[in-house]
N, C-alpha and C. Protein backbone atom coordinates (compact mmCIF):
# COMPACT_ATOMS: atom_id res chain seq x y z
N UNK A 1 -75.47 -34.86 73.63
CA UNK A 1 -75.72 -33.64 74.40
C UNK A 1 -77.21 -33.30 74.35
N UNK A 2 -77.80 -32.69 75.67
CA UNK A 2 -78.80 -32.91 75.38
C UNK A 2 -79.37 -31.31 75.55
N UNK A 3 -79.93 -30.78 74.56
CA UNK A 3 -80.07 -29.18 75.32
C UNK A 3 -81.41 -28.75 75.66
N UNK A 4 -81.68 -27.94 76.74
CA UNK A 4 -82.93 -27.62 77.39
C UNK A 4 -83.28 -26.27 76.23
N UNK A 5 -84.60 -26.70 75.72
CA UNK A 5 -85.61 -25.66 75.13
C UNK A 5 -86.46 -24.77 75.92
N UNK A 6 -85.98 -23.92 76.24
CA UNK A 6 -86.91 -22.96 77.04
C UNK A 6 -87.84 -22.13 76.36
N UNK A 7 -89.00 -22.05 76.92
CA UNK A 7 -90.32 -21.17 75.66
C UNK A 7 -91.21 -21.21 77.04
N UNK A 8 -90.81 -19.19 76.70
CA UNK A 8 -91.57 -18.51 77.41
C UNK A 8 -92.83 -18.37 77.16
N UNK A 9 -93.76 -18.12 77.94
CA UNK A 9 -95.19 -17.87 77.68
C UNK A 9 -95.91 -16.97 78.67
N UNK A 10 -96.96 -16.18 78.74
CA UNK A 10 -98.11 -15.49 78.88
C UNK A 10 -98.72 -14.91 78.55
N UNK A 11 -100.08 -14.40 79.37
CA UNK A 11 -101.40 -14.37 78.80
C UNK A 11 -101.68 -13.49 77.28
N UNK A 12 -102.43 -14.32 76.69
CA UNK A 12 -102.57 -13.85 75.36
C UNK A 12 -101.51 -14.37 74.59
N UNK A 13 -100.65 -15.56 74.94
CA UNK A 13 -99.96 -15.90 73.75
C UNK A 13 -100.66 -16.58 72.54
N UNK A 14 -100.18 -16.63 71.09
CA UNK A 14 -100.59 -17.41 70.41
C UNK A 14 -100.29 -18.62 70.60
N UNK A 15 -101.58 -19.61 70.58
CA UNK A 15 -101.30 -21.39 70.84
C UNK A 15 -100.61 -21.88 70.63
N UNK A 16 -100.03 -21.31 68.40
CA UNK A 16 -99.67 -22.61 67.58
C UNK A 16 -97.92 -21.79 68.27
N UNK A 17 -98.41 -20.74 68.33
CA UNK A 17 -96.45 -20.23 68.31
C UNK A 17 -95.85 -20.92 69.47
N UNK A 18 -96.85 -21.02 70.78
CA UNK A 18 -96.49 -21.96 71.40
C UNK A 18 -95.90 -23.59 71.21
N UNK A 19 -97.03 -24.25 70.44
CA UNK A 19 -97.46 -25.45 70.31
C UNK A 19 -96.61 -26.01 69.10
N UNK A 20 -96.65 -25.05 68.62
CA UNK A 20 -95.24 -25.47 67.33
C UNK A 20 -94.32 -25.90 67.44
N UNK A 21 -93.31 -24.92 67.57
CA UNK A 21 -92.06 -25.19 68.48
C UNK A 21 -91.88 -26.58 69.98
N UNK A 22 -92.77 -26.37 70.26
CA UNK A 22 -93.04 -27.42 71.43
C UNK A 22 -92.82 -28.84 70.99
N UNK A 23 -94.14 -28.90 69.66
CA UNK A 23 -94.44 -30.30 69.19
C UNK A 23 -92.95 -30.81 68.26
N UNK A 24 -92.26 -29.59 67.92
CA UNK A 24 -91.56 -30.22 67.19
C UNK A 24 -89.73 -30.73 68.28
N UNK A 25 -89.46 -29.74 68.78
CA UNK A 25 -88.69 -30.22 69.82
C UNK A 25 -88.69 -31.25 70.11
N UNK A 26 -90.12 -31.83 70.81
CA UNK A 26 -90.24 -32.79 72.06
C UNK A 26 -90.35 -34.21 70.83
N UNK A 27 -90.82 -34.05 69.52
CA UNK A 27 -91.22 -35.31 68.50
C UNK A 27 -89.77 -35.57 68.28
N UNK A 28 -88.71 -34.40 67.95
CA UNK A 28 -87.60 -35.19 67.39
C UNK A 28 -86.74 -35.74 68.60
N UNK A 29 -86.89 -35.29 69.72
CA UNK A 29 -85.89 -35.92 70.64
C UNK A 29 -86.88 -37.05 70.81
N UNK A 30 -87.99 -37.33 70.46
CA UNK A 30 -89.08 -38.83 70.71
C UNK A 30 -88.19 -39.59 69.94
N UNK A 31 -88.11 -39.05 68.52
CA UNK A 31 -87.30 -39.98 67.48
C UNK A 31 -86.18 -40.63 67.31
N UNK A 32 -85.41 -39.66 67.93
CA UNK A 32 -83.74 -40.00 68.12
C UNK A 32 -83.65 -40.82 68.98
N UNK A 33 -84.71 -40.90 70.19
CA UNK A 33 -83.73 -41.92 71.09
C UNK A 33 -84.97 -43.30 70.39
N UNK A 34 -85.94 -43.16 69.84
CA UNK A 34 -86.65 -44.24 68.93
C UNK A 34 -85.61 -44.96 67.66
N UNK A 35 -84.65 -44.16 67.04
CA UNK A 35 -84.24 -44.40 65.80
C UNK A 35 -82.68 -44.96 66.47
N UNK A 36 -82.17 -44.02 67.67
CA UNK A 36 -80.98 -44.68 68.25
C UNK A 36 -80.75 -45.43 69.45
N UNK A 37 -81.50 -46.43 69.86
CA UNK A 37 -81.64 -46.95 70.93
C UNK A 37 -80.16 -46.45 72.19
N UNK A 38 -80.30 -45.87 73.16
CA UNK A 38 -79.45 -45.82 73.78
C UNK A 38 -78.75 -44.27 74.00
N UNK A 39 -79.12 -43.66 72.79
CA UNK A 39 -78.46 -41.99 72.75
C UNK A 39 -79.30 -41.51 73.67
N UNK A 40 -78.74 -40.41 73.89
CA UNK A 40 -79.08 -38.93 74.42
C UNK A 40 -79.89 -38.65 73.81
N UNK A 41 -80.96 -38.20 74.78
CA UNK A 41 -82.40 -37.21 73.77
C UNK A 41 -81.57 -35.89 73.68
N UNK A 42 -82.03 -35.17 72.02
CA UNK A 42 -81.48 -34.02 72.06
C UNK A 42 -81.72 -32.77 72.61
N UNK A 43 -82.83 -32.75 73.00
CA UNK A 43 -83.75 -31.80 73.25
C UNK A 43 -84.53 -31.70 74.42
N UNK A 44 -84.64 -31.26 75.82
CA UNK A 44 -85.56 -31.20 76.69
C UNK A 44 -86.03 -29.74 76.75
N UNK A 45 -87.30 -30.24 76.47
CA UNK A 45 -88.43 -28.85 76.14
C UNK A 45 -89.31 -28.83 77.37
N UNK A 46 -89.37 -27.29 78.10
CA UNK A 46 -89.99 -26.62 79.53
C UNK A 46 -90.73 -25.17 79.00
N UNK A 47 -92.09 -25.20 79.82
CA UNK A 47 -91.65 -23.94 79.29
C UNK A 47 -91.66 -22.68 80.49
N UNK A 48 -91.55 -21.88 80.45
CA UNK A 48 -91.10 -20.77 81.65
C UNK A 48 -92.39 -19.69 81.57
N UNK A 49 -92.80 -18.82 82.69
CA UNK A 49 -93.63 -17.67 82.66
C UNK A 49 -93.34 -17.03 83.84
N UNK A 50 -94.09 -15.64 83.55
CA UNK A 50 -93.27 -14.96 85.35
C UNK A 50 -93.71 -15.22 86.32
N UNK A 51 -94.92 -16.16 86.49
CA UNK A 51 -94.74 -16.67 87.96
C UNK A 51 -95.71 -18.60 87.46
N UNK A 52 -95.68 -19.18 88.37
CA UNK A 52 -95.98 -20.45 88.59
C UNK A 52 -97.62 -20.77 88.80
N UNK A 53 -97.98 -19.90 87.54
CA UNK A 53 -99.89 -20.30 87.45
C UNK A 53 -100.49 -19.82 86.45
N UNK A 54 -101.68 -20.48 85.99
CA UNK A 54 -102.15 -20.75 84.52
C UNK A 54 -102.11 -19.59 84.00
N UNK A 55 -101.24 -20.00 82.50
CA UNK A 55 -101.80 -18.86 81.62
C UNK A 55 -102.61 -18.78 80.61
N UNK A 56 -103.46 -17.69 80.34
CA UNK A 56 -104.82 -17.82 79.77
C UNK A 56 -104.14 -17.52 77.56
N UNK A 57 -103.80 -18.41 77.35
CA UNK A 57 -103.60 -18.25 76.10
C UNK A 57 -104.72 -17.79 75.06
N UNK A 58 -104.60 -16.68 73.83
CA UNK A 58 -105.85 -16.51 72.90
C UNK A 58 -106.63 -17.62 72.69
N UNK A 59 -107.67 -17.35 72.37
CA UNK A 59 -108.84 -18.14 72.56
C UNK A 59 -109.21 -18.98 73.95
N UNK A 60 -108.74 -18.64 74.95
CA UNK A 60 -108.95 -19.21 75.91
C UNK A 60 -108.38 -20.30 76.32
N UNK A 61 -107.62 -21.21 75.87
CA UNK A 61 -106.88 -22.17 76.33
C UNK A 61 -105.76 -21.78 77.52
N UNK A 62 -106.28 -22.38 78.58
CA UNK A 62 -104.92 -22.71 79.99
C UNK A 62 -103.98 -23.80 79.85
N UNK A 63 -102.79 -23.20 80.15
CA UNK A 63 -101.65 -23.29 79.82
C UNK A 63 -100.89 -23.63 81.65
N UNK A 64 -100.79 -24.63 82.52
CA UNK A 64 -99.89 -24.64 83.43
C UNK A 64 -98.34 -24.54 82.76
N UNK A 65 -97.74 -23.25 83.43
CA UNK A 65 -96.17 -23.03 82.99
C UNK A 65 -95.13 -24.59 84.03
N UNK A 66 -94.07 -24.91 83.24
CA UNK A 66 -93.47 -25.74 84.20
C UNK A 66 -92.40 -25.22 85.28
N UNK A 67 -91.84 -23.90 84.90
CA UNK A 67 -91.56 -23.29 85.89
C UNK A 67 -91.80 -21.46 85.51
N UNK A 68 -90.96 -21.21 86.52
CA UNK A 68 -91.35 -18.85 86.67
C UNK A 68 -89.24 -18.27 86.36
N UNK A 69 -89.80 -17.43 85.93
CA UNK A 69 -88.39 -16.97 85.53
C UNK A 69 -87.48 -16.75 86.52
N UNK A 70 -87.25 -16.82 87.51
CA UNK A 70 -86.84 -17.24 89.17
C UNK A 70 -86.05 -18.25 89.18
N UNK A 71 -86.65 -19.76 87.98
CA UNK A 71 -86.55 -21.01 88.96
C UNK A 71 -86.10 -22.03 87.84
N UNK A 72 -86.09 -21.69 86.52
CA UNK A 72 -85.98 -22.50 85.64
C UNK A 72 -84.88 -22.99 85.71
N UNK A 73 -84.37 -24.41 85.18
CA UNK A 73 -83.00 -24.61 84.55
C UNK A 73 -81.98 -23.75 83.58
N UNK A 74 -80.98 -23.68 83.38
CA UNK A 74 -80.37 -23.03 82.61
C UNK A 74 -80.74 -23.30 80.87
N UNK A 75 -80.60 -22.51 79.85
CA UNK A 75 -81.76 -22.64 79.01
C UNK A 75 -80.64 -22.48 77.55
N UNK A 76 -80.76 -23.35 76.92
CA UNK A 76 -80.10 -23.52 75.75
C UNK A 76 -80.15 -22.97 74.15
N UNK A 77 -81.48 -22.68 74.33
CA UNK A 77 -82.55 -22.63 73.40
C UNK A 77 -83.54 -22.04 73.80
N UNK A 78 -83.36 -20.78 73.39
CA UNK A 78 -84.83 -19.79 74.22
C UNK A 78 -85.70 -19.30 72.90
N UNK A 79 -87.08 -19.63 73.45
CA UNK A 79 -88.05 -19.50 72.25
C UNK A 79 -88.97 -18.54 73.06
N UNK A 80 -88.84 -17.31 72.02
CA UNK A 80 -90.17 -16.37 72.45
C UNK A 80 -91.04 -16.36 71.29
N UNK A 81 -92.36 -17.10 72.36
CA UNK A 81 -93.51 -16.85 70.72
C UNK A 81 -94.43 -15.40 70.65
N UNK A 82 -95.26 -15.42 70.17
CA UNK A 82 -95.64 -14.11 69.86
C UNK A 82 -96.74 -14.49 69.98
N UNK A 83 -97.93 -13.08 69.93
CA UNK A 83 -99.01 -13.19 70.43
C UNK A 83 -99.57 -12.18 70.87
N UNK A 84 -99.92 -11.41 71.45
CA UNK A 84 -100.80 -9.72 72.34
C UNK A 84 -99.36 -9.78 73.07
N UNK A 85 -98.58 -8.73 72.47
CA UNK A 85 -97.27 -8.40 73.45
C UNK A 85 -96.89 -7.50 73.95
N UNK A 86 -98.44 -6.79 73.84
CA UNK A 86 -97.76 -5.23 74.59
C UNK A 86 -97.89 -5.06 75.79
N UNK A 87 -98.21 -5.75 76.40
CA UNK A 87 -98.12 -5.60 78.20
C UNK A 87 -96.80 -5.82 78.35
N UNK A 88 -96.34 -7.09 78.05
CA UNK A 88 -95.11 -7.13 78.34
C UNK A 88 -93.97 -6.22 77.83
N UNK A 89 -94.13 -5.87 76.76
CA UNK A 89 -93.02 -4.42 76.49
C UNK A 89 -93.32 -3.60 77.24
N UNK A 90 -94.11 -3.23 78.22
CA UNK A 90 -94.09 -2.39 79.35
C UNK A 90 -93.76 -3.09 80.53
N UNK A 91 -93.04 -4.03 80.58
CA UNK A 91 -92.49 -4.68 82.04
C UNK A 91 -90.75 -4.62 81.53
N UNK A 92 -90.51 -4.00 82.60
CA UNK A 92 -88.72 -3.94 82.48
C UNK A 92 -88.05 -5.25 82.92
N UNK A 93 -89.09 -5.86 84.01
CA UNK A 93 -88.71 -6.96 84.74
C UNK A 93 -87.97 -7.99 83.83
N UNK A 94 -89.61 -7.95 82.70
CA UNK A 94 -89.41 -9.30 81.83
C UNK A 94 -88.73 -8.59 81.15
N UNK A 95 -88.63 -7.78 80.15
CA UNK A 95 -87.76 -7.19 78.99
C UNK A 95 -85.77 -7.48 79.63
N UNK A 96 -85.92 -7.06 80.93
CA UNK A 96 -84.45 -7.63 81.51
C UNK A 96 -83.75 -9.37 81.49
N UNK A 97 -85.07 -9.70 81.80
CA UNK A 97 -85.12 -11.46 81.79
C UNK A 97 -84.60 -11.95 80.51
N UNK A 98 -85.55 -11.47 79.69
CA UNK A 98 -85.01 -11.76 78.25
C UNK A 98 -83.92 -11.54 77.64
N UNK A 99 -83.21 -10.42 77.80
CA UNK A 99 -82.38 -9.89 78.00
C UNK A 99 -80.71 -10.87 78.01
N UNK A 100 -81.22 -10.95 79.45
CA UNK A 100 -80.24 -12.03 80.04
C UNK A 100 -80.10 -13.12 79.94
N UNK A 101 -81.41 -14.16 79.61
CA UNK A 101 -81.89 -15.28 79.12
C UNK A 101 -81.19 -15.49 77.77
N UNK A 102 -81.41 -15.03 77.10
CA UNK A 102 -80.99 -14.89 76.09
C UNK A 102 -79.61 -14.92 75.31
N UNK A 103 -78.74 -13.88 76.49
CA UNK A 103 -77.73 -13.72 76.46
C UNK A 103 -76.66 -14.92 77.30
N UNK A 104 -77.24 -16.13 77.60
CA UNK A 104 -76.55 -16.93 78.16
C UNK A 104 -77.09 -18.19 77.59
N UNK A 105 -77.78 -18.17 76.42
CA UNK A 105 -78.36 -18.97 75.41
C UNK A 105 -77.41 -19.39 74.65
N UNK A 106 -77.44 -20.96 73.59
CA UNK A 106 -76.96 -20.89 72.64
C UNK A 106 -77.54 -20.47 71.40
N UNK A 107 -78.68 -20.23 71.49
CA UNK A 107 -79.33 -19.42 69.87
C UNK A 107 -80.82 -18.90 71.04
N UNK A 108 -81.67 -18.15 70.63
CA UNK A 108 -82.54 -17.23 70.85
C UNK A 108 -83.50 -16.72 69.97
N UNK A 109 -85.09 -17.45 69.54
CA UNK A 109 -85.33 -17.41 68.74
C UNK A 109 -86.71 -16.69 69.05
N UNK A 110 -87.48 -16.03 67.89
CA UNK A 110 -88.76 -15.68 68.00
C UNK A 110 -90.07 -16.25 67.07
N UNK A 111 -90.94 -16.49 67.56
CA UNK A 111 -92.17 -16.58 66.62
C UNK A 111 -92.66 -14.91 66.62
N UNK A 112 -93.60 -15.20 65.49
CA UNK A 112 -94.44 -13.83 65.12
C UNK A 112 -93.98 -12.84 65.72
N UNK A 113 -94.91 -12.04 66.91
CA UNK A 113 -94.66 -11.12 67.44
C UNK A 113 -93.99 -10.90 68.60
N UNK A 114 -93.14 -12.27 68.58
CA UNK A 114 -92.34 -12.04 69.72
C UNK A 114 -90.70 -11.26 69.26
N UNK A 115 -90.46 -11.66 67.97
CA UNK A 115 -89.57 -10.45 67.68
C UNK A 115 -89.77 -9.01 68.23
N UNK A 116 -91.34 -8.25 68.46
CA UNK A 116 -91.02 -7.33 69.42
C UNK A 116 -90.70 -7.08 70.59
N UNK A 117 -90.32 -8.42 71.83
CA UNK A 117 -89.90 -8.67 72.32
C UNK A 117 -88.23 -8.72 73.04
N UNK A 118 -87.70 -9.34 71.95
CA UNK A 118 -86.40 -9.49 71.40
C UNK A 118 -85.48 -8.25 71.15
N UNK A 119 -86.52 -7.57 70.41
CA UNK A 119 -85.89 -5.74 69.96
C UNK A 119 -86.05 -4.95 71.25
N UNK A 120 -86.86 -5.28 71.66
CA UNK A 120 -87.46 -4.29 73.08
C UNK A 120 -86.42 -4.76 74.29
N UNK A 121 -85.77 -5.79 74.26
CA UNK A 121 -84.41 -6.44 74.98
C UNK A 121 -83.29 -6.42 74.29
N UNK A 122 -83.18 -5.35 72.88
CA UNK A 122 -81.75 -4.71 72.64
C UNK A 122 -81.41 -5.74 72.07
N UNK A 123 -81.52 -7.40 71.37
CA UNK A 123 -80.75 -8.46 71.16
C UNK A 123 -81.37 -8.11 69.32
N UNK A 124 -82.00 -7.39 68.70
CA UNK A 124 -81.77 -7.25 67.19
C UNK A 124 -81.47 -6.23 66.45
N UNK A 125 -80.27 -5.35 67.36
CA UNK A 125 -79.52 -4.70 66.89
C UNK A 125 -78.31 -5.33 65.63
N UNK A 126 -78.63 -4.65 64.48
CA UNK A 126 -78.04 -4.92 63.21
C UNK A 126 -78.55 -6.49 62.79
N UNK A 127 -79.44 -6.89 62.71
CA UNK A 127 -79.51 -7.80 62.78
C UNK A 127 -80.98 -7.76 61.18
N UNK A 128 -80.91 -8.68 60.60
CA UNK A 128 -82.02 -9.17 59.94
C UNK A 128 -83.39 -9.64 60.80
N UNK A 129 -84.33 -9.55 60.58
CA UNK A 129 -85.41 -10.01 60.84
C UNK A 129 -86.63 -10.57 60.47
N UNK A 130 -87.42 -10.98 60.41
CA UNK A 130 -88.88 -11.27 60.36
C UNK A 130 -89.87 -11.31 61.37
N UNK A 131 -90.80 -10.75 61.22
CA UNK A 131 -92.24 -11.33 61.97
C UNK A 131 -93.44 -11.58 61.52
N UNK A 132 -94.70 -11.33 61.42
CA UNK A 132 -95.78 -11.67 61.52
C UNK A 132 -96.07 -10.18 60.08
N UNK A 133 -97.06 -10.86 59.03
CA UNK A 133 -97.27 -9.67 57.97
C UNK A 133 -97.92 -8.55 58.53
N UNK A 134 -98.88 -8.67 59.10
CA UNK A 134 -99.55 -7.89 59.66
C UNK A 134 -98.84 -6.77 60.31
N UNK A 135 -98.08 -7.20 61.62
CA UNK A 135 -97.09 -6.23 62.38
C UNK A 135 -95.67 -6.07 61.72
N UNK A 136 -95.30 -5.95 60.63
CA UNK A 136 -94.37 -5.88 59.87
C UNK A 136 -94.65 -3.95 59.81
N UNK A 137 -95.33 -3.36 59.68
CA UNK A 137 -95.54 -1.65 59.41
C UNK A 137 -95.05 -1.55 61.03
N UNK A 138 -95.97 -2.40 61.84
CA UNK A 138 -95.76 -1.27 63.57
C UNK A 138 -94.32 -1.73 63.84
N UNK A 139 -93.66 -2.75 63.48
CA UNK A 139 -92.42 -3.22 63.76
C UNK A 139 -91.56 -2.06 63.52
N UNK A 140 -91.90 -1.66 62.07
CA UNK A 140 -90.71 -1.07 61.51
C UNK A 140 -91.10 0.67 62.45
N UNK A 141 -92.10 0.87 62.70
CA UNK A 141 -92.41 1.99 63.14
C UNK A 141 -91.80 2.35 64.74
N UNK A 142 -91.81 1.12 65.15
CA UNK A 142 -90.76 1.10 66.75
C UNK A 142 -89.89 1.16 66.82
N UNK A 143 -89.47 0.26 65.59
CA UNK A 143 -87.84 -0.16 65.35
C UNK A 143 -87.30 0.13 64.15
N UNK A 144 -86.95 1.39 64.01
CA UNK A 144 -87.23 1.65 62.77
C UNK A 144 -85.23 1.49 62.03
N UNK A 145 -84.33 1.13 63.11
CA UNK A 145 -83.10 0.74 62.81
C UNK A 145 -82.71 -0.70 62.06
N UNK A 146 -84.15 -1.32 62.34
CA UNK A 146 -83.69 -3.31 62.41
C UNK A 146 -84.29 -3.36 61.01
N UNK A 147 -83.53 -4.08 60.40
CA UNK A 147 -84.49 -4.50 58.89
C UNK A 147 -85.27 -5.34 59.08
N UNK A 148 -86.41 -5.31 58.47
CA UNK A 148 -87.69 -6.94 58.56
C UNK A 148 -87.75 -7.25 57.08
N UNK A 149 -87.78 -8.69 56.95
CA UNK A 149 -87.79 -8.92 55.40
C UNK A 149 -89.19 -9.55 55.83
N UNK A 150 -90.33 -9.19 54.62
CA UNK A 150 -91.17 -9.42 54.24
C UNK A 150 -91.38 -10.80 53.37
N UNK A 151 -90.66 -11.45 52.96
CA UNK A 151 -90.59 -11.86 52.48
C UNK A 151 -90.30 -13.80 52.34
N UNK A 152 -89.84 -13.98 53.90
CA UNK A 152 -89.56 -15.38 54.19
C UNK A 152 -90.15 -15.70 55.22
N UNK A 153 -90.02 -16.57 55.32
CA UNK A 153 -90.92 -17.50 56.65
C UNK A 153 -89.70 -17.72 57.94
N UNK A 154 -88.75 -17.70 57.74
CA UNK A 154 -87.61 -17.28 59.20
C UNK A 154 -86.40 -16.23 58.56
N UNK A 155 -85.83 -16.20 59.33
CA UNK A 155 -83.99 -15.30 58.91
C UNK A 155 -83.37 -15.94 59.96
N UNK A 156 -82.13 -16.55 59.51
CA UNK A 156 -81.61 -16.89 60.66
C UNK A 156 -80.64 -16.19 60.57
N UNK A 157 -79.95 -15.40 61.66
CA UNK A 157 -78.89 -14.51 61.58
C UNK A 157 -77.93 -14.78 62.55
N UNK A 158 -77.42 -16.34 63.15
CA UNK A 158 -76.48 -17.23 63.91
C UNK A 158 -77.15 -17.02 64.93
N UNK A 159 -77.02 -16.18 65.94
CA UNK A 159 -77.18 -16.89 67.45
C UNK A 159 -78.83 -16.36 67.96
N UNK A 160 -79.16 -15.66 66.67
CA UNK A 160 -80.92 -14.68 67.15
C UNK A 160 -81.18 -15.16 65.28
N UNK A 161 -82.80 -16.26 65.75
CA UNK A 161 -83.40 -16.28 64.59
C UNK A 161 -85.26 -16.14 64.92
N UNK A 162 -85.72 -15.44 63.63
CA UNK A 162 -87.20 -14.96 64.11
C UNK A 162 -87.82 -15.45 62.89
N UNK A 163 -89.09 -15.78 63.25
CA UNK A 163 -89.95 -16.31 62.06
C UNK A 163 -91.33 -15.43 61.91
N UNK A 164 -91.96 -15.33 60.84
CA UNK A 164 -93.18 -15.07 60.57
C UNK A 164 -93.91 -15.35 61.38
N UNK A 165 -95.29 -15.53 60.66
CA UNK A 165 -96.34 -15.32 61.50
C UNK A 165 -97.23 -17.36 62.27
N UNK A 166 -97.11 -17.28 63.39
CA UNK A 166 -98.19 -18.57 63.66
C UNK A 166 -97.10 -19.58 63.03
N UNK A 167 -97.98 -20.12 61.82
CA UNK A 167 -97.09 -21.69 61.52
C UNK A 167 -95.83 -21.47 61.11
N UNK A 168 -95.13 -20.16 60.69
CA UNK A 168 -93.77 -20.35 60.72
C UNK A 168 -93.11 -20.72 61.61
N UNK A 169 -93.83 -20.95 62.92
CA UNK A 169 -92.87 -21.50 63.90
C UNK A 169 -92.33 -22.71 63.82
N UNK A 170 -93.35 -23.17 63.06
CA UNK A 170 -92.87 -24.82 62.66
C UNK A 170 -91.58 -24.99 61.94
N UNK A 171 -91.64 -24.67 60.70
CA UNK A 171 -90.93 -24.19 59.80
C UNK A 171 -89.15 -23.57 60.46
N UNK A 172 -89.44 -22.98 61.47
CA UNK A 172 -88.08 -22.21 62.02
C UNK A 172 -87.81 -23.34 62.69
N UNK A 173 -88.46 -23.69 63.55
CA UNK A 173 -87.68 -25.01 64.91
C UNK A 173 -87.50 -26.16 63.77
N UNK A 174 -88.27 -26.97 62.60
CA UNK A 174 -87.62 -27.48 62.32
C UNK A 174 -86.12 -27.50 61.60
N UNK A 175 -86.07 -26.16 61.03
CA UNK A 175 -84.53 -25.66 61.00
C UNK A 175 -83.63 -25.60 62.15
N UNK A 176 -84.01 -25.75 63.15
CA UNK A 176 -83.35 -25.51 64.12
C UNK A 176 -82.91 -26.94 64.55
N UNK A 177 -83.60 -27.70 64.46
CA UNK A 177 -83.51 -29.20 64.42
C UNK A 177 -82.36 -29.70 63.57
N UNK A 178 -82.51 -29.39 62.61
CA UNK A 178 -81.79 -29.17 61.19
C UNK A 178 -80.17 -28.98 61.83
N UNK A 179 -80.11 -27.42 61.83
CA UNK A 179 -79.20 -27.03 62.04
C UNK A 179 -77.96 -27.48 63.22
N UNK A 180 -79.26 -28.23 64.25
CA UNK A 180 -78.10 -28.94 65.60
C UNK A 180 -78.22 -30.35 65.38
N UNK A 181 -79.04 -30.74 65.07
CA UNK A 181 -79.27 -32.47 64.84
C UNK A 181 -78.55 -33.01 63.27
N UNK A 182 -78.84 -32.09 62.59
CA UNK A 182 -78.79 -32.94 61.52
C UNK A 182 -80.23 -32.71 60.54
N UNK A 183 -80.37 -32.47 58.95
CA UNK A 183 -81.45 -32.62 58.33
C UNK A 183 -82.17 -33.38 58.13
N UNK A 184 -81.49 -34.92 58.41
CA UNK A 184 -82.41 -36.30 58.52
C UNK A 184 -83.45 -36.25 59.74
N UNK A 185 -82.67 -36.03 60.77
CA UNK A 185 -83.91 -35.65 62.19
C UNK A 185 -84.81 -34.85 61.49
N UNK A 186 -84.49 -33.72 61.05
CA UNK A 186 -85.34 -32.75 61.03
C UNK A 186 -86.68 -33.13 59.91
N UNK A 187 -86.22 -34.10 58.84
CA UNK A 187 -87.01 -34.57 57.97
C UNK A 187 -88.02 -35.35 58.52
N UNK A 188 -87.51 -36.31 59.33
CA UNK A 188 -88.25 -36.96 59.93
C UNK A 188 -89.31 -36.65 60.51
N UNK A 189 -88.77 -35.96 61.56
CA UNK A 189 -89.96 -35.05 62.32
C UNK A 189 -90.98 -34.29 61.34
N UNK A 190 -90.66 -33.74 60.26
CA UNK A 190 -91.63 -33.37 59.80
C UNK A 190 -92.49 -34.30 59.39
N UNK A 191 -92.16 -35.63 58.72
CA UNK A 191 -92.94 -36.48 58.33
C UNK A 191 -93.81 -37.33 59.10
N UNK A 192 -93.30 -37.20 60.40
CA UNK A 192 -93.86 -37.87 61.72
C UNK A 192 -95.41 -36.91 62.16
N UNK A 193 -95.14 -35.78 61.86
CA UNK A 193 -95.99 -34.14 61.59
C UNK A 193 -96.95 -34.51 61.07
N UNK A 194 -96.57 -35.37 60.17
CA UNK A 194 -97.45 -35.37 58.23
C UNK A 194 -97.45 -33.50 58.20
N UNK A 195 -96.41 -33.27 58.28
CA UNK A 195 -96.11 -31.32 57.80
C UNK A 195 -94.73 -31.77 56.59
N UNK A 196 -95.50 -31.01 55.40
CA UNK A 196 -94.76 -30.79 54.55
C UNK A 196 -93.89 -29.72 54.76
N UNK A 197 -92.73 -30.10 55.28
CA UNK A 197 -91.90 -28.60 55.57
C UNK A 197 -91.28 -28.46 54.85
N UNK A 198 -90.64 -29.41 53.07
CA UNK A 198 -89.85 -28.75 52.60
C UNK A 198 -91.18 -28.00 50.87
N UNK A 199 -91.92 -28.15 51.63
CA UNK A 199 -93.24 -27.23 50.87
C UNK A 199 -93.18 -26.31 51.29
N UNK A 200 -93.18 -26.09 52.53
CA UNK A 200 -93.58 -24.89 52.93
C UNK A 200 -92.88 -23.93 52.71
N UNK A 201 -91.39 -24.11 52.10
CA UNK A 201 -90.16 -23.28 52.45
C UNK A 201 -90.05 -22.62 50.75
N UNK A 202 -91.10 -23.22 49.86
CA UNK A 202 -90.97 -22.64 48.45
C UNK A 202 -91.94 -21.59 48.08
């Protein structure tokens, strides 16, 4: 089975929260059909934005989206990364998208500050959380119902999981790898990385 990774993006996202998740998706479905001649890749990774033209990621890096929230494939695996997110908590459009995206997902995940995202689309009600140390005070100050643990690098709470800050994204998708593939994929890929991920997790 092969499931589509959807990871939203615009302007002002963070790179790695992008680039994380991305690299690790697209390396282990490299591997699997490398290690199993003939299988199903597990994973097809796209990523989506609200319309169909470059986005200007922090520090300046352009980003062509592969499709606009209009047009995408149906989405298995929805990754919101984090990054300057307060424009978009003032769009109902997208906050609805997500919403719904989400809600027709098989898991729904966040980097950093895209957990404010997630809350701002009603999906981390009662729910555990994490984000980014920094926005861990304004989190709790918006959302002042959702718990944030300070303390780990993801929470996975079954069908909505959120990670810390930047490189925890790594760290979460390769759990996520983990969790649908198998821990051998997921090992792999890290080692394919040269990312110590079961370092990172102590």
């Amino acid at each position: 089975m092969t499931r589509n990774v959807g990871i939203y993006i615009f302007d002002e996202i963070e790179v790695l929260d992008l680039g994380g998740p991305f690299e690790v998706f697209s390396t282990a479905s490299r591997l699997k059909t490398r290690l199993q001649p003939g299988a199903e890749k597990p994973f097809e990774v796209f990523t989506v934005a609200d319309a169909i033209c470059p986005i200007r990621a922090r520090g300046g890096l352009m980003v062509q989206p592969t499709f606009d929230i209009t047009n995408h494939p149906a989405i298995d695996v929805f990754i919101v990364p984090g990054g300057v997110v307060s424009a978009d908590l003032k769009r109902p459009a997208i906050i609805e998208w997500i919403s719904r995206t989400a809600a027709k997902s098989e898991l729904a995940a966040s980097v950093c500050t895209g957990a404010f995202l997630l809350a701002k689309a009603g999906l981390l009600h009662d729910k555990t959380i994490t984000t980014h140390w920094e926005d861990i005070a304004d989190f709790r100050a918006m959302f002042p119902t959702i718990l944030v643990r300070d303390d780990t690098r993801w929470v996975d709470a079954g069908e909505i999981i959120t990670s810390a800050g930047i490189s925890a994204g790594l760290d979460m998708s390769l759990h996520l790898v983990a969790r649908m593939e198998g821990e051998e994929l997921a090992i792999r890929t890290a080692r394919q990385m040269d990312y110590d991920w079961k370092r990172s997790q102590s």
